[in-house]
Every structure is written in C-alpha cells, then in structure tokens.
Protein backbone atom coordinates (compact mmCIF):
# COMPACT_ATOMS: atom_id res chain seq x y z
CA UNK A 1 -20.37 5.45 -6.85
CA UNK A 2 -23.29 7.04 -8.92
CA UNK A 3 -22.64 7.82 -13.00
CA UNK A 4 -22.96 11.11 -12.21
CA UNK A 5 -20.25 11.25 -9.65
CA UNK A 6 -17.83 9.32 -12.31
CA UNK A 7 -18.76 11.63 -14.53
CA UNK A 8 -18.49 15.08 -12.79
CA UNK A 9 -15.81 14.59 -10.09
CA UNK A 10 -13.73 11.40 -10.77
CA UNK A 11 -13.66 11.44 -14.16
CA UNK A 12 -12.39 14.99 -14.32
CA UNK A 13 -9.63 14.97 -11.73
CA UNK A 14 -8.01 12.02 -13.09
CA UNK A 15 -7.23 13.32 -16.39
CA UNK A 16 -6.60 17.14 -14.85
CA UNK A 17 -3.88 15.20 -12.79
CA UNK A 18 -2.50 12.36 -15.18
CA UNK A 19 -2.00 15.79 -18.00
CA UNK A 20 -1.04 18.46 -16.16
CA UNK A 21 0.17 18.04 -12.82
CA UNK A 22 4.02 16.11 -12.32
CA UNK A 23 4.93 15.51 -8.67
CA UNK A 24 8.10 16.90 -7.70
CA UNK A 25 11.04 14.84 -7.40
CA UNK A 26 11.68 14.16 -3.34
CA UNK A 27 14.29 15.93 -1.57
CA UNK A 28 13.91 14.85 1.82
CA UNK A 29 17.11 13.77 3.28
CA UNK A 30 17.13 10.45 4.45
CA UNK A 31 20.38 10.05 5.66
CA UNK A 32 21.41 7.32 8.14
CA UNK A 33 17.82 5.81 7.82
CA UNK A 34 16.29 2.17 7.01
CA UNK A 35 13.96 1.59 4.96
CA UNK A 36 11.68 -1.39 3.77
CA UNK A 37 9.92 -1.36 0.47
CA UNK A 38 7.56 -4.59 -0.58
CA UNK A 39 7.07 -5.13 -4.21
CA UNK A 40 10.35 -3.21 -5.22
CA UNK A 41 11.88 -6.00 -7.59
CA UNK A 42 9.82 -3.80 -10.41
CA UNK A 43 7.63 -0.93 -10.97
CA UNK A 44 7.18 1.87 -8.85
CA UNK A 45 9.19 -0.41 -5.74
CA UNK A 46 11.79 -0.50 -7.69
CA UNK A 47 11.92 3.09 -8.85
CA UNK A 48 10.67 4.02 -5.23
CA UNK A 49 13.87 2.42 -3.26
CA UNK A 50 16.25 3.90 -6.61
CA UNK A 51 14.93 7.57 -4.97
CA UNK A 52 15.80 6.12 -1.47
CA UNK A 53 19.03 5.51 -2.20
CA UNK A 54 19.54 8.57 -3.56
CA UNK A 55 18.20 10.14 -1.09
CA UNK A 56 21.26 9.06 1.13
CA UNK A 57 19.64 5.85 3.05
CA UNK A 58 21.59 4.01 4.81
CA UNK A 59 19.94 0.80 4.21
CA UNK A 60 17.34 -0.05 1.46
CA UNK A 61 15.71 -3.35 1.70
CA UNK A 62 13.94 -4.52 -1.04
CA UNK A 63 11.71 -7.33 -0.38
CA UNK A 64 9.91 -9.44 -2.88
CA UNK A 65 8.85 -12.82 -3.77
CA UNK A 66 10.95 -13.85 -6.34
CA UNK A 67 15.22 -12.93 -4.97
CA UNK A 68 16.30 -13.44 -8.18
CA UNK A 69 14.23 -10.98 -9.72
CA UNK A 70 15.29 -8.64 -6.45
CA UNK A 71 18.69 -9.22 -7.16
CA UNK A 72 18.33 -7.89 -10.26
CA UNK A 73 16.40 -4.67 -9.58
CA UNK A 74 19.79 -4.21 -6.68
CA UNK A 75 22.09 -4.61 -9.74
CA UNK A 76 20.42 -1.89 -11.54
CA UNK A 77 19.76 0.50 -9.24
CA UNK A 78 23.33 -0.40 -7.56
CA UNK A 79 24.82 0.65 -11.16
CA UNK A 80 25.83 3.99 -9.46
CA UNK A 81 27.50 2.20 -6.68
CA UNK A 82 25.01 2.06 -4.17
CA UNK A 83 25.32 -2.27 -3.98
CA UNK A 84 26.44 -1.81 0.25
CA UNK A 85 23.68 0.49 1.02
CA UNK A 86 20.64 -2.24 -0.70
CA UNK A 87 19.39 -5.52 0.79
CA UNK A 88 17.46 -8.14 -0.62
CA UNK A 89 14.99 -10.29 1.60
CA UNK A 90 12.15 -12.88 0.75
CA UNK A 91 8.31 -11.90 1.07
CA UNK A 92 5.40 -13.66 -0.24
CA UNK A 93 2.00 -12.49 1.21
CA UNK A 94 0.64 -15.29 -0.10
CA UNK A 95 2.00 -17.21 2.78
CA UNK A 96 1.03 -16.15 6.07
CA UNK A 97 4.56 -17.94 7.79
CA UNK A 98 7.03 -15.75 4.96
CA UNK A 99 5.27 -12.75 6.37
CA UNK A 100 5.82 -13.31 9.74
CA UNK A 101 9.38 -14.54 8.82
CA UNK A 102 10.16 -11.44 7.40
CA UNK A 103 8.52 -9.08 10.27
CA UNK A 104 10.55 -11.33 12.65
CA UNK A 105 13.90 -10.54 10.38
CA UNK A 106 13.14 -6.94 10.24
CA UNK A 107 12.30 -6.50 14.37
CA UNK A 108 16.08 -7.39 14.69
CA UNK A 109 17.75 -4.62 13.01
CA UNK A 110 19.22 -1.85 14.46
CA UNK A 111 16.51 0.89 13.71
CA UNK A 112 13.93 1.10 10.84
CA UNK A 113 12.62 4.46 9.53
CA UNK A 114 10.06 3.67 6.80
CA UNK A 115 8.01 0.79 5.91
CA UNK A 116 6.35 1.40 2.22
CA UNK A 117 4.15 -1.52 1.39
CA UNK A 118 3.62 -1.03 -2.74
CA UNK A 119 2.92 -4.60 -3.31
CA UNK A 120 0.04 -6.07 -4.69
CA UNK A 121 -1.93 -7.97 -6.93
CA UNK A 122 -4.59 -7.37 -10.09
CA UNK A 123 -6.31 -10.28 -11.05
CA UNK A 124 -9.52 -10.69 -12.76
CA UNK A 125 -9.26 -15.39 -11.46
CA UNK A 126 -10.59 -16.43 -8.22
CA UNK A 127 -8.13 -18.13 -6.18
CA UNK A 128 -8.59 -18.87 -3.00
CA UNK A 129 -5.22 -18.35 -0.59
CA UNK A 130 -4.75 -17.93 2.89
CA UNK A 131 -8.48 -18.17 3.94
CA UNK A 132 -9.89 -15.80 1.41
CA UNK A 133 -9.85 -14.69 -2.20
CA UNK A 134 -6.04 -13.85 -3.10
CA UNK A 135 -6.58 -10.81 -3.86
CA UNK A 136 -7.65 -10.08 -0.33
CA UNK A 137 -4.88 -12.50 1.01
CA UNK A 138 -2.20 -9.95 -0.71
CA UNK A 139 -3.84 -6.75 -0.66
CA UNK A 140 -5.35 -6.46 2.51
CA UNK A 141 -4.67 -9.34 4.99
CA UNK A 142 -0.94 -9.90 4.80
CA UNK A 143 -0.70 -6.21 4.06
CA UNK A 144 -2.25 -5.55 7.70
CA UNK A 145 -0.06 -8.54 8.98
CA UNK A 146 2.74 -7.23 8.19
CA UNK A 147 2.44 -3.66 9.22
CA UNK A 148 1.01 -5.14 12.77
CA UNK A 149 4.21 -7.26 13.41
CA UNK A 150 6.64 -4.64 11.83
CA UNK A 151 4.94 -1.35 13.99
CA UNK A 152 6.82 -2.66 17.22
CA UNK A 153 10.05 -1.65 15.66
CA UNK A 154 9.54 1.15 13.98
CA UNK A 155 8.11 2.20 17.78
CA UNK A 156 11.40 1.28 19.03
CA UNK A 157 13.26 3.26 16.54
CA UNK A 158 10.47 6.45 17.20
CA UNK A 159 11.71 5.46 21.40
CA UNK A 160 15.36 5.20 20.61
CA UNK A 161 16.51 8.10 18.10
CA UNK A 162 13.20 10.78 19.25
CA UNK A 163 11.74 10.64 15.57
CA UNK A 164 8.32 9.30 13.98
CA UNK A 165 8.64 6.97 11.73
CA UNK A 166 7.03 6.43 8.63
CA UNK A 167 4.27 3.56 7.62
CA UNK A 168 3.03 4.38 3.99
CA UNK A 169 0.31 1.77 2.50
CA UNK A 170 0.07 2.71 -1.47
CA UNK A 171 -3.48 2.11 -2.01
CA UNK A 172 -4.75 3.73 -5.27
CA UNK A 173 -7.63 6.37 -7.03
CA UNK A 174 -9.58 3.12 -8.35
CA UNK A 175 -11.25 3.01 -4.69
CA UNK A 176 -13.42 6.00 -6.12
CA UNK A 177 -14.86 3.42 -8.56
CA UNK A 178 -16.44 0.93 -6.58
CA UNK A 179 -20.08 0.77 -5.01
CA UNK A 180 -18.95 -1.55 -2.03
CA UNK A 181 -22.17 -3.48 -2.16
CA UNK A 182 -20.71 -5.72 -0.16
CA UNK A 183 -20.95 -3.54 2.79
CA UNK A 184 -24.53 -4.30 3.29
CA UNK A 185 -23.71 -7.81 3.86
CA UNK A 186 -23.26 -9.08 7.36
CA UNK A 187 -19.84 -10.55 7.51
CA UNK A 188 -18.42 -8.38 4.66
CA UNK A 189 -15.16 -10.53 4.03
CA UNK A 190 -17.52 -13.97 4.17
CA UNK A 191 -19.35 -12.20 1.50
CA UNK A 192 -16.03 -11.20 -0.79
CA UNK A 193 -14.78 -14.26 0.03
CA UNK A 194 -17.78 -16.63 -1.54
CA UNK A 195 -16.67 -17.40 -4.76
CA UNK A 196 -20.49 -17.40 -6.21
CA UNK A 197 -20.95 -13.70 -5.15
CA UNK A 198 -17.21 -12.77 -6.04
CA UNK A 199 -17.35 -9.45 -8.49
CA UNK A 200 -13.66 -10.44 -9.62
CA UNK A 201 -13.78 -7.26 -12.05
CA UNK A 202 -14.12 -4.88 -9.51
CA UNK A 203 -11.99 -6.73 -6.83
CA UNK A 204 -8.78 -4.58 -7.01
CA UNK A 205 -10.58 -1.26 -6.69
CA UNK A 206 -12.67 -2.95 -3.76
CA UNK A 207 -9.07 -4.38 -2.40
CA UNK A 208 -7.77 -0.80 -2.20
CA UNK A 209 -11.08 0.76 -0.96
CA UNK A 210 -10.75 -1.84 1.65
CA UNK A 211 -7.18 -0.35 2.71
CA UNK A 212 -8.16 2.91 2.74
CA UNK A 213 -11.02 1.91 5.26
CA UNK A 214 -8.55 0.59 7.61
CA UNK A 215 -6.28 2.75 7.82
CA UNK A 216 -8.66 5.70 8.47
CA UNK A 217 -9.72 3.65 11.00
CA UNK A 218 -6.65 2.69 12.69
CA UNK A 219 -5.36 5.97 12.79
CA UNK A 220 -9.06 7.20 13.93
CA UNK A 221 -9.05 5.26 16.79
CA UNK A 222 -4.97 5.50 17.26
CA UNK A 223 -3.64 9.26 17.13
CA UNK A 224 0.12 9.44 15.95
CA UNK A 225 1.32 10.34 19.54
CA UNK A 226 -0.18 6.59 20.89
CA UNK A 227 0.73 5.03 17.90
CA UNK A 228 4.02 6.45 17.61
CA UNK A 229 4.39 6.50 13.83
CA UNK A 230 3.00 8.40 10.64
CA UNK A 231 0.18 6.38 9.20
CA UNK A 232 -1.07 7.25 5.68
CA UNK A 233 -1.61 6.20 2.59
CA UNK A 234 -1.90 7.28 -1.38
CA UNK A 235 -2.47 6.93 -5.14
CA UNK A 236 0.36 7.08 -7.53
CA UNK A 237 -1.88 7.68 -10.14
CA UNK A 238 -2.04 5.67 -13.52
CA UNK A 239 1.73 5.08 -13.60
CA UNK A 240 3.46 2.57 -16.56
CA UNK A 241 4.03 -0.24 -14.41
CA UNK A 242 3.55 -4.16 -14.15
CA UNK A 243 0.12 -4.17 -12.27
CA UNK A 244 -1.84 -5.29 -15.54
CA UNK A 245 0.41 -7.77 -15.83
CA UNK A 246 -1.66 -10.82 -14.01
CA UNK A 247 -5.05 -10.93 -16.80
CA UNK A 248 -7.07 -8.34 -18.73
CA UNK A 249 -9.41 -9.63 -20.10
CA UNK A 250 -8.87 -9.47 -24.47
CA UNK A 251 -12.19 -7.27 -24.43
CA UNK A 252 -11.00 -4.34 -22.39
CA UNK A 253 -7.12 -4.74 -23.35
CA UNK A 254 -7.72 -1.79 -26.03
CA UNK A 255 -9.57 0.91 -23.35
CA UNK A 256 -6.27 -0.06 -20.92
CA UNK A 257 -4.16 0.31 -23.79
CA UNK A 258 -5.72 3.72 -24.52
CA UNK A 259 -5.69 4.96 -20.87
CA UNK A 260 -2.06 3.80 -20.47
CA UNK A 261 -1.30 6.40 -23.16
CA UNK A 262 -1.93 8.58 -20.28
CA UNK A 263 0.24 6.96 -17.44
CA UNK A 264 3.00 8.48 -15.79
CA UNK A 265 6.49 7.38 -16.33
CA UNK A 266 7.31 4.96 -13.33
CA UNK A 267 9.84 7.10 -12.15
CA UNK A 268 7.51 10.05 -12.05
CA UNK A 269 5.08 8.08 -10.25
CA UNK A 270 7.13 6.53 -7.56
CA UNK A 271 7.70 10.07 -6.15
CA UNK A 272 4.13 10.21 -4.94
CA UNK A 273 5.27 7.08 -3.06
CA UNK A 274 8.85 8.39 -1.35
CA UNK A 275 6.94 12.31 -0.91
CA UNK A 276 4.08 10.11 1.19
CA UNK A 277 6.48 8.04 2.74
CA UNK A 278 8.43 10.65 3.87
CA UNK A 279 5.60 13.49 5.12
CA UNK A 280 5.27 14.38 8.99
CA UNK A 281 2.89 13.37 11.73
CA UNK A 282 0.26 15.47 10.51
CA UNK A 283 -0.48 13.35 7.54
CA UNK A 284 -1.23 10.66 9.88
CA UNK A 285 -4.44 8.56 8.89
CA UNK A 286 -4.54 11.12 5.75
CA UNK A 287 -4.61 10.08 1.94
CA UNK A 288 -2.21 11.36 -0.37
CA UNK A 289 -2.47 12.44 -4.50
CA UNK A 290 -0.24 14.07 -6.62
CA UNK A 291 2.36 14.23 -3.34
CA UNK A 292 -0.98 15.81 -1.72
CA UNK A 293 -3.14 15.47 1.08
CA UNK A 294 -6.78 15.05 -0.48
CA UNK A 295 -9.90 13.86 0.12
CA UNK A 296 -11.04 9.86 -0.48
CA UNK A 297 -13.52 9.24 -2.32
CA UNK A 298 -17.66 10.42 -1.45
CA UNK A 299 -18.20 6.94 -0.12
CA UNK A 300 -15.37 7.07 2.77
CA UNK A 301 -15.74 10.68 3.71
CA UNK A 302 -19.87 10.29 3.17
CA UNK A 303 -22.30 10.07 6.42
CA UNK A 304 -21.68 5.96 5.60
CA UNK A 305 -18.20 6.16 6.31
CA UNK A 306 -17.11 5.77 9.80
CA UNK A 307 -19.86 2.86 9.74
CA UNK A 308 -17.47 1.14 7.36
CA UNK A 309 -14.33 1.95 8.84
CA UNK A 310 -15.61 -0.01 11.62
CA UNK A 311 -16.74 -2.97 10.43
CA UNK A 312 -14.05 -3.21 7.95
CA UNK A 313 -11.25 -3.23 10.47
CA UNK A 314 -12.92 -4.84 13.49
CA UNK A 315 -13.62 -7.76 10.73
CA UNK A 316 -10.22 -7.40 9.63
CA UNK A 317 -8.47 -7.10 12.87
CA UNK A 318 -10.26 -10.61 13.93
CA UNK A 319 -8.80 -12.24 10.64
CA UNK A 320 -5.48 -10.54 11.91
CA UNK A 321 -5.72 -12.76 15.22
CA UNK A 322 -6.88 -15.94 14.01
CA UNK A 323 -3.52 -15.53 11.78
CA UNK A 324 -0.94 -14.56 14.86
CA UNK A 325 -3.14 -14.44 17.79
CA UNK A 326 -1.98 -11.16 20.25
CA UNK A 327 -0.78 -9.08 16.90
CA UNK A 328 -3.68 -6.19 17.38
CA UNK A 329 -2.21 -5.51 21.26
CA UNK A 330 0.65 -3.45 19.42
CA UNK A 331 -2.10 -0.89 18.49
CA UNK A 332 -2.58 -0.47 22.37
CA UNK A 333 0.91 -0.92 23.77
C-alpha cells in the first residue's frame, strides 16, 4: 500500500468507523444451534460466545489452549445460568495433532451450526512451529486445517436439518497496511518462512492479508451451493482486547497506547463477529466491517488480485496436505 492510499482512504475510514459508527447488538435467533468459537477463553471469543448464549444456543463450545483459563471465561459468562448450554474443549494450533483432535471431537456431535475461528497470534519474535514461522502456523495454517477437517460436518448438518451453516474466519483491517512484497517471490510461504527475510513487524497484518486471500479464493472457486456453507470473513475493528499482549516493542508502546484510546469496548466489538457469523449465503466469500459487507483492501480487489488468491491458496492448500494428506477433497465432495 502506497502513502497516499494510507493517507486518503485507510487512514480516514478507520477513525470515521472507530468514532462514529457502533455495530448493533445481534438479534439473530440461534436457538437449538451449535456453535464453536476458537480463542474464546478472552477477548472478543469470550464476549463473542457470551452473545451466543444469549442468543439462545443450544451448545457453545469454547475452545482454547489453556482449559483452565476456558473454564474460567464458562464461569463468567455462565453467571446468568447458562453453565449446561457451554462446553469447554482443548485447541492449540500450534500443534498440528490437537487440531486434528479437536476437528475429530467436533465431526461427532450431533449437528454444528457455526464455526467462528477468532484466534490468533501478534508477535513481533520469530519462532519457528509447525514448519513455518508461528505466526503463520496459528494464523493461517492450522486456521485452514481446521476449517478443512471441521467443513464435513457442518455439510452434514446443512444435509440433515436443510440450513447453511456458518464458517466465519475474523481476519482484520491491518491487511490494508501491508505491501505483500513477498508475493513476488516464487514460493511465497518459503519466502515468509526464511527467518533472514522475515519482516516480523509487519507479519500479523501480512498473516491476515494472507486469510483474506484464501478465503476469496476458496469461495471463488467453491460457490456456497457446492460448498454447502457460508464462507466469509471480517474486521472487528480496533477493539480493547488481549492481541497486544505477546510483545510491542517499548518504542511504539506509546502510538498503541494512543490508538487504543480509540478501541471499541470488547463487547461492542465482538458483535461484528456474531452479525458475520450469523449473515446468509450471500455473504459467502465476502468481507465484513462494521457488521457490513465492504470492500478489501486496493491490493486484493486490484488487477493483482486473483493472481494472489491463487498462489496463496494453491501454496497453502499443498501445506494443508503434507499436514493430513486427502483434507482439500472436502472442497470437492
């Protein structure tokens, strides 16, 4: 992204919608449905699966790393008697074998409505995991792993009960602020993955640019009646949550500390995530701010675009079988 398009388009919208625009809280009823939410021991998860529940859900499974820390988000939001309706199961996407652990827990219950994977990682340290630069691991890879080797029940559920289940990725607006210089290498993910060339500053923005390109592409190449579920993805905006929490470094602390005057409450923005989670077919493949379909940023919807898409998934997809050969076939079951 050019200075000038910072300046007179990102720049602009992002403090138009942090001051003056407040998503509505959701109302869709989610009665008798199940629903998975990653990263919901804290932060916008947490606050996410507290509108689930309210929402009428039948089950509410809150899957994290750390079960203690899970239990404790249940206790809270199950303050209001809600403790039957909320389950808590293990997930690390650090470790390729938890996530397939967990898909293979989740195929076996009776129906699942909504997958909403909010968790993620912000860290400035490389550390390699899984193959490639954690960040990637977490953000991308296992996030694509597990929505492969989950999509084969929510299918069944779309078969059994004549509905269209939901898969909601929560990506975020910091893909507009990355040049994705990377995507003139020719194996892009050897490239992110070399620790020499690693831009470790920019790597979260490039992380979620990176899920944005794959699921346009995915639902490009997959339309919602083949696929058999709602695809899309969004920004909560700059929401109070635990995201900074990994390392800033002490130089920038006081411009996040100024911007975070700014941030929604984390209630406020996990409605973006349960509005997304819940929209119809036709949001398939389409990215979602303020509760609102909008555009991505210049560099996705530019003439380069599809290009990316492309590569991005087909050298995702191939990380994706090396992991658990056979897991792409679900996309053409």
């Amino acid at each position: 992204m050019s200075a000038y398009d910072l300046l007179t388009s990102v720049v602009p919208s992002f403090f138009y919608s942090q001051l003056f625009i407040t998503p509505k809280k959701p109302t869709t009823d989610c009665t008798g449905k199940t629903i998975i939410v990653t990263g919901a021991n804290t932060g916008l998860g947490k606050e996410a699966a507290r509108h689930f529940v309210r929402l009428g859900a039948e089950k509410v499974i809150i899957a994290c790393r750390n079960v203690q820390k899970g239990e404790a988000a249940k206790k809270d939001i199950s303050s209001s008697g809600a403790s039957t309706v909320i389950e808590v199961w293990q997930l690390d996407l650090q470790d390729y074998d938890s996530v397939k652990a967990f898909a293979k827990r989740a195929n076996s219950l009776k129906r699942l409505d909504i997958v909403l994977e909010n968790a993620g990682i912000n860290t400035q340290n490389y550390v390699a995991v899984g193959g490639n630069e954690s960040t990637i691991t977490v953000n991308v890879v296992s996030t694509f792993l597990l929505a492969l080797l989950i999509l084969p029940k929510l299918q069944e559920t779309a078969k059994v009960h004549n509905i269209t289940p939901n898969l909601c990725i929560v990506s975020s607006d910091v893909h507009f602020m990355t040049q994705f210089n990377e995507r003139k290498s020719p194996a892009i993910f050897d490239t992110l993955n070399d620790p020499k060339q690693a831009n470790m500053m920019g790597r979260y923005p490039l992380s979620k640019l990176l899920e944005v390109l794959a699921c346009r592409e995915i639902a490009r190449e997959h339309p919602v009646t083949d696929f058999r579920a709602t695809l899309n993805f969004l920004t909560p905006g700059l929401c109070k949550s635990e995201l900074l929490r990994d390392d800033v470094p002490a130089v920038l602390r006081p411009i996040v500390n100024l911007f975070m005057l700014l941030a929604r409450t984390t209630e406020v923005g996990a409605r973006t995530l349960v509005i997304s989670a819940t929209a119809g077919p036709e949001t398939h493949g389409k990215y979602f701010t303020d509760g609102k379909v909008t555009r991505c940023a210049n560099l996705v919807e530019g003439p380069e675009g599809p290009d990316m898409q492309r590569r991005v998934w087909a050298e995702l997809a191939e990380k994706l079988e090396q992991i658990e050969p056979g897991v792409t076939k679900v996309l053409d079951a």
